[in-house]
Protein backbone atom coordinates (compact mmCIF):
# COMPACT_ATOMS: atom_id res chain seq x y z
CA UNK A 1 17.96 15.17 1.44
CA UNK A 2 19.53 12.08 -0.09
CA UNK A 3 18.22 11.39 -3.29
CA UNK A 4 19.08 9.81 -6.89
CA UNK A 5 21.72 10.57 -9.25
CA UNK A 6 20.93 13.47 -11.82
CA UNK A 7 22.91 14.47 -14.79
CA UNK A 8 21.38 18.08 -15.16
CA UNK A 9 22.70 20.96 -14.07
CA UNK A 10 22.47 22.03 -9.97
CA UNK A 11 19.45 23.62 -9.41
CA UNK A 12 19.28 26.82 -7.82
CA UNK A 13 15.72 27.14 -5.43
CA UNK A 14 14.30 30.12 -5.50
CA UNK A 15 12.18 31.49 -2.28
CA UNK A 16 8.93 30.49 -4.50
CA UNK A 17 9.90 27.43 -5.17
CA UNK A 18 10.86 26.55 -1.44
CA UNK A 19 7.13 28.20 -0.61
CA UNK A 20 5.79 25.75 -3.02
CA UNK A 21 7.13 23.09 -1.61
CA UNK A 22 5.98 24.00 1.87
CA UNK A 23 2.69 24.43 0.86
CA UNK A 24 2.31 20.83 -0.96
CA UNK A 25 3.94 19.63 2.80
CA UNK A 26 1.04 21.35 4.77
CA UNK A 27 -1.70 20.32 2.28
CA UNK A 28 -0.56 16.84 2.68
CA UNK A 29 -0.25 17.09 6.46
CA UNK A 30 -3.72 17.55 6.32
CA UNK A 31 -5.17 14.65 3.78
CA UNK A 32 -5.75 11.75 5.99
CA UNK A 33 -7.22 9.52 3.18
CA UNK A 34 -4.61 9.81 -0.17
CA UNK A 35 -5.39 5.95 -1.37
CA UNK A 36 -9.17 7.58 -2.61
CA UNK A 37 -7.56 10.42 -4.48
CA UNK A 38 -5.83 10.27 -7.54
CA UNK A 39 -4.80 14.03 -7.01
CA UNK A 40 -3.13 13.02 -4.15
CA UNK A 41 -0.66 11.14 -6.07
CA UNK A 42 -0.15 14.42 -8.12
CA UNK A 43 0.79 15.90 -5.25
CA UNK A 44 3.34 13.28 -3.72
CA UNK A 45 5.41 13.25 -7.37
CA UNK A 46 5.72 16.92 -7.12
CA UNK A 47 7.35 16.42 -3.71
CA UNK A 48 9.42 13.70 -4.72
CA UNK A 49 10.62 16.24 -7.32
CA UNK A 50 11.26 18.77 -4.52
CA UNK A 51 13.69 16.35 -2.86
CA UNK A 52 15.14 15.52 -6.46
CA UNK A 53 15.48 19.73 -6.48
CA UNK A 54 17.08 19.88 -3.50
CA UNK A 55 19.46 16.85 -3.42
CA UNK A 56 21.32 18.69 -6.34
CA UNK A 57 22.72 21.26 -4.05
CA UNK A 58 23.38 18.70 -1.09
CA UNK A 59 24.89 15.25 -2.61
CA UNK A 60 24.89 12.52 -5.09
CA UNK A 61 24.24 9.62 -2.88
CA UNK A 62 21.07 7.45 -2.88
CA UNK A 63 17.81 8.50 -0.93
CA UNK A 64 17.52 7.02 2.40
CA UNK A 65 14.31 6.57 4.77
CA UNK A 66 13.58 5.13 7.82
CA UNK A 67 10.47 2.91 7.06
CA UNK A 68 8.05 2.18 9.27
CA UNK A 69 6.09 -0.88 8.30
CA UNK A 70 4.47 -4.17 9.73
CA UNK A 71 5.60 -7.31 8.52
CA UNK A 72 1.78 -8.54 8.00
CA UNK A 73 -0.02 -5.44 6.74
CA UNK A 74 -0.87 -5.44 2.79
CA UNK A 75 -0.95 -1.71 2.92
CA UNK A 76 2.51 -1.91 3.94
CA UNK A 77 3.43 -4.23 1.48
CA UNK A 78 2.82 -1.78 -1.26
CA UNK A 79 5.17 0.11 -0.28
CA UNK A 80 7.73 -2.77 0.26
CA UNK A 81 7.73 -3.76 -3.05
CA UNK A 82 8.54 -0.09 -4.35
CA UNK A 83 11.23 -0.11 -2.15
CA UNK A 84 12.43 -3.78 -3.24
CA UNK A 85 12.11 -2.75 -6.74
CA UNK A 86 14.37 0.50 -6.48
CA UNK A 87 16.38 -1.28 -4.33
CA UNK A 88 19.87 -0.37 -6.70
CA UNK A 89 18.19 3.24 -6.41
CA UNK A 90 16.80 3.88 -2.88
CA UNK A 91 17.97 2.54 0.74
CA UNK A 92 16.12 2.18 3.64
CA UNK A 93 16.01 0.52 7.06
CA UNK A 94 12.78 -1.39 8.36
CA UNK A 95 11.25 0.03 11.52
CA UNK A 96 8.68 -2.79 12.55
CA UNK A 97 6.37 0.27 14.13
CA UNK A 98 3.01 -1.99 14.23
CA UNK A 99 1.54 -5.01 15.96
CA UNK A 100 -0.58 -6.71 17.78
CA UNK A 101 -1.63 -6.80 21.74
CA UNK A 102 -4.36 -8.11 23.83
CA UNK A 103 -5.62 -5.56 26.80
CA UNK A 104 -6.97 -6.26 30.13
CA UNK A 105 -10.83 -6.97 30.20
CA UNK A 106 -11.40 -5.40 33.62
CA UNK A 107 -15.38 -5.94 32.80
CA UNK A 108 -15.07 -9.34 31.66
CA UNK A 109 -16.32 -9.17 28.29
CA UNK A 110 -15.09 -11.74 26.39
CA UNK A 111 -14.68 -14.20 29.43
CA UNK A 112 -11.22 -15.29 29.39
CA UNK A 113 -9.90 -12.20 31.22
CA UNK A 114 -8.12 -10.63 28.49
CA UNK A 115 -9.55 -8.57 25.34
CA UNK A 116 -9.53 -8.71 22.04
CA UNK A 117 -6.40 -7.71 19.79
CA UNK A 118 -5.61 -4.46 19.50
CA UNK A 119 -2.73 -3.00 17.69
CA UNK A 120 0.65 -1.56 20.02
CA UNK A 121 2.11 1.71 17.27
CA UNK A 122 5.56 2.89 17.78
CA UNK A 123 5.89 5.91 19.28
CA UNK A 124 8.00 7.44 16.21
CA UNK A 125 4.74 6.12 13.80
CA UNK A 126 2.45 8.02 16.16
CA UNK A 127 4.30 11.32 16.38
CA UNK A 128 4.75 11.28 12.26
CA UNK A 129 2.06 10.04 11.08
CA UNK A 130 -1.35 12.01 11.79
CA UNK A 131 -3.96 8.47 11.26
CA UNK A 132 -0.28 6.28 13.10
CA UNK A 133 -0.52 4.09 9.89
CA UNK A 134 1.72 1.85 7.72
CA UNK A 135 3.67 2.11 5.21
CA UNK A 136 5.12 5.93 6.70
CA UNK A 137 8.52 7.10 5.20
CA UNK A 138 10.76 9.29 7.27
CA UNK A 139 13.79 10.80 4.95
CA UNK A 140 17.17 10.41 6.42
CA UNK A 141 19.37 13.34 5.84
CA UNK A 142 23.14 13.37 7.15
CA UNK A 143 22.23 10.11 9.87
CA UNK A 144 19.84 11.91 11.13
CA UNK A 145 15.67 11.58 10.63
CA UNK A 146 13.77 14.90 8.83
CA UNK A 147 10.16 14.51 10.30
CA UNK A 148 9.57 18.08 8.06
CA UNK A 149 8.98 15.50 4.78
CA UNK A 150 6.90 12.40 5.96
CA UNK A 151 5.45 10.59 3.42
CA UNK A 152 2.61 7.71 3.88
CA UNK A 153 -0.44 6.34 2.79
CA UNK A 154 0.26 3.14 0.98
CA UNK A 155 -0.86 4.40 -3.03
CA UNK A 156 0.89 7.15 -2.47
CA UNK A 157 4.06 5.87 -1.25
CA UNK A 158 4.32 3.67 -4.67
CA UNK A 159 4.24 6.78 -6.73
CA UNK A 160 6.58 9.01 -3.91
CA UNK A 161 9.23 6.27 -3.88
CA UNK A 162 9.35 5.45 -8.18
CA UNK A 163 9.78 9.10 -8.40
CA UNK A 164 12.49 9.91 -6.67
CA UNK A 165 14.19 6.78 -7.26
CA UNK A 166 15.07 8.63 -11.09
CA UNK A 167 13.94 5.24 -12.72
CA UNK A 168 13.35 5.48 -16.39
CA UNK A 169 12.22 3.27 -18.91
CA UNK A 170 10.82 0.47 -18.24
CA UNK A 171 12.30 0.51 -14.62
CA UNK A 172 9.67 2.98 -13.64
CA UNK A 173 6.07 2.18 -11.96
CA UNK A 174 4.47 5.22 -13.41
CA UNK A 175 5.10 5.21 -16.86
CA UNK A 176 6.56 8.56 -18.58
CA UNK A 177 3.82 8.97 -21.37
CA UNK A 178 0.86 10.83 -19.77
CA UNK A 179 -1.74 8.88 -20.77
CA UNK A 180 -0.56 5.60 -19.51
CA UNK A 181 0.45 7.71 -15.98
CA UNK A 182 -3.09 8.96 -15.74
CA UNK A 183 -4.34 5.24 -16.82
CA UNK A 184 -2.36 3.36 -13.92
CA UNK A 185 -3.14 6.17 -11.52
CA UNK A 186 -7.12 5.42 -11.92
CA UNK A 187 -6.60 1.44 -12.15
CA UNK A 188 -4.72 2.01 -8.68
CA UNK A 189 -7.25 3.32 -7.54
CA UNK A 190 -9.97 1.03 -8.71
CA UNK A 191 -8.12 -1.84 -7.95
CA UNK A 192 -7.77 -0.58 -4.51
CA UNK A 193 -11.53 0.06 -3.60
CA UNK A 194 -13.25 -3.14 -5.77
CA UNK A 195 -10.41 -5.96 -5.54
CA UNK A 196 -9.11 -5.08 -1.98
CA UNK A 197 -11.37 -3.63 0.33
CA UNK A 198 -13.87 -6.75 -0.34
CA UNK A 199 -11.11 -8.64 1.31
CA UNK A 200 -12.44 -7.34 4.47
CA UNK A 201 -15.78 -7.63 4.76
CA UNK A 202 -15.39 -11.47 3.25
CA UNK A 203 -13.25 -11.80 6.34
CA UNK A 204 -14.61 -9.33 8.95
CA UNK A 205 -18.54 -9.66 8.99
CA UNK A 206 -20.34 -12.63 10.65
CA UNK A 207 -23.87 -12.12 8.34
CA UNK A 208 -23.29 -15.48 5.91
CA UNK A 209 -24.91 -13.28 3.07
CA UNK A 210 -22.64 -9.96 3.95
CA UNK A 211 -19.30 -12.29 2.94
CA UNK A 212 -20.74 -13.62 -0.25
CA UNK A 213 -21.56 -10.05 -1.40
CA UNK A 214 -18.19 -9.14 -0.58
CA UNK A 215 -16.71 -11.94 -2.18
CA UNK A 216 -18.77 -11.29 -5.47
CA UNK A 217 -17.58 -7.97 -5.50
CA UNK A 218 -14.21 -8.51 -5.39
CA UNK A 219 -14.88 -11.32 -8.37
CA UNK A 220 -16.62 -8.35 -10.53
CA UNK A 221 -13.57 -6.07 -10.04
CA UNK A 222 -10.96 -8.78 -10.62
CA UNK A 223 -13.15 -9.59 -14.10
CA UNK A 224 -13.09 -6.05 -14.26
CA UNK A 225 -9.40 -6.25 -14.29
CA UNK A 226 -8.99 -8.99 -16.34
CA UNK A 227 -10.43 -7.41 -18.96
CA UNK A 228 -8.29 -4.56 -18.48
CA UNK A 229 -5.43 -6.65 -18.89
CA UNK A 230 -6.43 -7.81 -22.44
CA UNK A 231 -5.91 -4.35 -23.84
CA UNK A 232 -2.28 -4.97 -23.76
CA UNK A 233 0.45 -7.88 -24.52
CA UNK A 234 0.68 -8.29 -20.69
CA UNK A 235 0.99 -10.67 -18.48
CA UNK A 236 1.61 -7.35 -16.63
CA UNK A 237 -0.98 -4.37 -16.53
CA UNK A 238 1.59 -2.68 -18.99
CA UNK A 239 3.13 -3.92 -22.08
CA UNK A 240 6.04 -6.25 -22.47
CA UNK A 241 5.80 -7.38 -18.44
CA UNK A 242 6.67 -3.66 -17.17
CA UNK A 243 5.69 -3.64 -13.66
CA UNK A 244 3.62 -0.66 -11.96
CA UNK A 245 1.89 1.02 -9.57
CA UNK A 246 -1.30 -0.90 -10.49
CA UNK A 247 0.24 -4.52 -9.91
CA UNK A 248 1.71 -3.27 -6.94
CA UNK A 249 -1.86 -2.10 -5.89
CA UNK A 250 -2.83 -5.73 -5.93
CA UNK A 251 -0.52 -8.19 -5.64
CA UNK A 252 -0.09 -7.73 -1.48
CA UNK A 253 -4.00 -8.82 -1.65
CA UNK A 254 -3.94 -10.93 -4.61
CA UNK A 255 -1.02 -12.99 -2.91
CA UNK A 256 -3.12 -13.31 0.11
CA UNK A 257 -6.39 -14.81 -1.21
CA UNK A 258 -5.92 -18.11 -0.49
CA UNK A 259 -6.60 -17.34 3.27
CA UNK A 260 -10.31 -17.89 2.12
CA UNK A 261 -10.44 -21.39 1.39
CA UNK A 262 -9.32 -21.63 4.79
CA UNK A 263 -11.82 -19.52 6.67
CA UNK A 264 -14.56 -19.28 4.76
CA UNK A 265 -14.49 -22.26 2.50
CA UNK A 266 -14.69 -24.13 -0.42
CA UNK A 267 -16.90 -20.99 -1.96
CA UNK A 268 -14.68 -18.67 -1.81
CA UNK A 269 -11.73 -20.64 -4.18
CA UNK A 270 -10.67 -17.89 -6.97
CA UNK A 271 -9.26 -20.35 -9.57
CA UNK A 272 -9.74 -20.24 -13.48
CA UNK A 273 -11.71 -23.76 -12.83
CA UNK A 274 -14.78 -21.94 -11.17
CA UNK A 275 -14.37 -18.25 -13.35
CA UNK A 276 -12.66 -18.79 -16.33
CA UNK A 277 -13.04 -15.18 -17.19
CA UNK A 278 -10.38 -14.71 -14.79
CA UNK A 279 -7.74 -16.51 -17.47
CA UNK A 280 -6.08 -13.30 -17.86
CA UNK A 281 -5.73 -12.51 -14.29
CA UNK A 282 -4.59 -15.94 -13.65
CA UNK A 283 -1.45 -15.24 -15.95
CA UNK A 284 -1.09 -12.14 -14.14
CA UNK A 285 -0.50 -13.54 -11.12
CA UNK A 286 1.54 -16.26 -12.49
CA UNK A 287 4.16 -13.85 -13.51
CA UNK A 288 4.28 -11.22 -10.93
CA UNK A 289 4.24 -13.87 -8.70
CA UNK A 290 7.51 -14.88 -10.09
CA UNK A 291 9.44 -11.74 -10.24
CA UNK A 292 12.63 -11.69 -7.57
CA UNK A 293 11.60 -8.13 -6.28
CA UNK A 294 7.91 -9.82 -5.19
CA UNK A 295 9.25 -13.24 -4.08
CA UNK A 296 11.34 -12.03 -1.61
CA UNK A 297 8.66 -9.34 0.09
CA UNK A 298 6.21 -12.53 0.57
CA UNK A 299 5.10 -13.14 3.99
CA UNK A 300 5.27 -17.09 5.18
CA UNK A 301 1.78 -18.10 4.06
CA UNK A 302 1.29 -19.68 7.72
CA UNK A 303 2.53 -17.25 9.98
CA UNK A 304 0.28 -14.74 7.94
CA UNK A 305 -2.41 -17.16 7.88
CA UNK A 306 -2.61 -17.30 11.59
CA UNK A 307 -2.41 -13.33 11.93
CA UNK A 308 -5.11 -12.69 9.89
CA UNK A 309 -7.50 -15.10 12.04
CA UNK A 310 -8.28 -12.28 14.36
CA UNK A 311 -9.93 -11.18 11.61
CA UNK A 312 -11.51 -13.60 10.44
CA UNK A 313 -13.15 -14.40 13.83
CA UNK A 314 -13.74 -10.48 14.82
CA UNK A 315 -10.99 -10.61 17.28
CA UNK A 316 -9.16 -7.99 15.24
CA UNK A 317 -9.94 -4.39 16.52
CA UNK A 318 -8.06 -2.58 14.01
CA UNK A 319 -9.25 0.70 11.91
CA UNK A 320 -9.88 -1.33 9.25
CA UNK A 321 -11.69 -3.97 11.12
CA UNK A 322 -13.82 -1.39 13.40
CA UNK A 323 -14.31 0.38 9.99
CA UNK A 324 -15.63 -3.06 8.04
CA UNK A 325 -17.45 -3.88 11.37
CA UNK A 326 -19.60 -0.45 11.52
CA UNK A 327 -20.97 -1.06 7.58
CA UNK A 328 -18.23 0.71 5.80
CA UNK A 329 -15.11 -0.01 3.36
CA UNK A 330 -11.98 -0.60 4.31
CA UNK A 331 -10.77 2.33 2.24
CA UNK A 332 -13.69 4.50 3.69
CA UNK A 333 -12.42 4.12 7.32
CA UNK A 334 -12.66 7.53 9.29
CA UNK A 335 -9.68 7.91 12.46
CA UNK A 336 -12.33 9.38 14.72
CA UNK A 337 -15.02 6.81 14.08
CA UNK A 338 -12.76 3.23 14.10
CA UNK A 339 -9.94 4.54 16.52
CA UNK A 340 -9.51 1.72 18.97
């Protein structure tokens, strides 16, 4: 495989290393939710060493992947900004594998003779990906795709791609020192379940009362954040504006907030006016909101705006959306249960 630039010596595999590396293949193969694990991430940075390992005996050039990704999906968008930020380190090409479609309403459901949206999946995302979600990474080796080493699930592919990018210093997501690794890791983590999956229900469910308990969940975790932030110099979740795997966790969601005023109302505003305890994660998003690798992943705020009205007025049958609709998170969503 492709992979970064190391100065060490060529490594020699052994048959127990190759087995190992097998095995962590097949055990990931088989994890359909990573973004709830922090193990899982564990798991993904000793693959991304296994393609460091193995690059050593092959070539010096940069990794390359095929990426298969949806221009309006904040999952996806996690793993955009990895990509943008190693983007001296790592190449890929966009494969725009996900969108949207309206089927025939043979029983005349909704009245206007069509159904609701569904989303169309690339028949390359289907065959790779076990749940056929974005952000999936497909390694290119000598021109030609290596479906053996798929990589996906959006957390996960933060970690997969800072590691084999061979970033160091302060170019990395995940920092070197262990206990700011294992730090980030569970703020990922966090951040993902309290100040992302609340986006959904404040969009998807009709109950008045369901949104508003959304909403004020996703104000807890942000405060929760906030404080968080304080520990250090910031404006970043590490010190001295180092970027990570915990602002990348957020900022696809934290960039797309404002679609609440819009839908839902005046209410739902997240300024410093209304919850000044949010100061800190004002200046948070101030700054990464500013940084050249983010700027140029942003989606146009009204073509995005427009695609996320079919969830806002339940039109959206999505995983997430069928998960959000039957009482659940949008991290809790099951393939079986919300398949579409």
């Amino acid at each position: 495989l492709v992979t970064h630039k190391d100065n060490s010596t060529t490594i020699k595999m052994t048959a127990k290393f190759i087995k190992s590396i097998a095995s962590i293949a097949k055990t990931s193969a088989r994890r359909k939710h990573l973004d709830r694990a922090i193990y899982a991430t564990s798991q993904v940075s000793q693959l991304g060493r296994s393609f460091s390992a193995s690059s050593q005996v092959t070539t010096s050039e940069k990794p390359k992947f095929r990426y298969l990704s949806a221009w309006f999906c904040p999952f996806a968008h996690r793993a955009t900004l990895a990509l943008e930020h190693h983007a001296e380190r790592v190449d890929y090409e966009w494969v725009e594998a996900l969108g949207w479609e309206q089927r025939e309403d043979k029983g005349n459901v909704t009245g206007t003779g069509k159904e609701w949206w569904y989303h169309w999946k690339a028949d390359e995302l289907k065959r790779v990906n076990p749940s056929a979600l974005v952000p999936t990474l497909i390694p290119v080796v000598n021109g030609e795709s290596d479906e053996s080493k798929v990589v996906y699930e959006s957390l996960v592919t933060i970690d997969f791609v800072d590691q084999i990018s061979g970033a160091e210093g302060t170019d990395r997501l995940v920092p070197a020192d262990p206990y700011e690794a294992a730090r980030c890791r569970v703020w990922a983590d966090k951040v993902n379940r309290e100040m992302c999956s609340p986006y959904y229900g404040v969009l998807v469910r009709t109950d008045e009362n369901e949104r508003m308990e959304n909403f004020e969940a996703l104000i807890k975790g942000l405060t929760a954040f906030s404080k968080e932030l304080s520990k250090t110099p910031g404006p970043a979740f590490l010190a001295d504006g180092q970027l990570s795997n915990v602002d990348f966790a957020l900022i696809p969601w934290a960039f797309r907030y404002y679609v609440f005023e819009h839908y839902r109302g005046d209410e739902y505003v997240i300024n410093v006016e209304r919850y000044p305890e949010l100061k800190p994660y004002q200046e948070w998003f101030d700054y990464v909101m500013e940084c050249p690798q983010v700027k140029r992943t942003l989606p146009d705020k009204d073509e995005y705006l427009e695609h996320i009205g079919k969830y806002a007025d339940s039109s959206a049958r999505s995983k997430v959306a069928n998960a959000v609709r039957r009482g659940v998170s949008a991290h809790e969503l099951d393939d079986e249960k919300d398949e579409y």
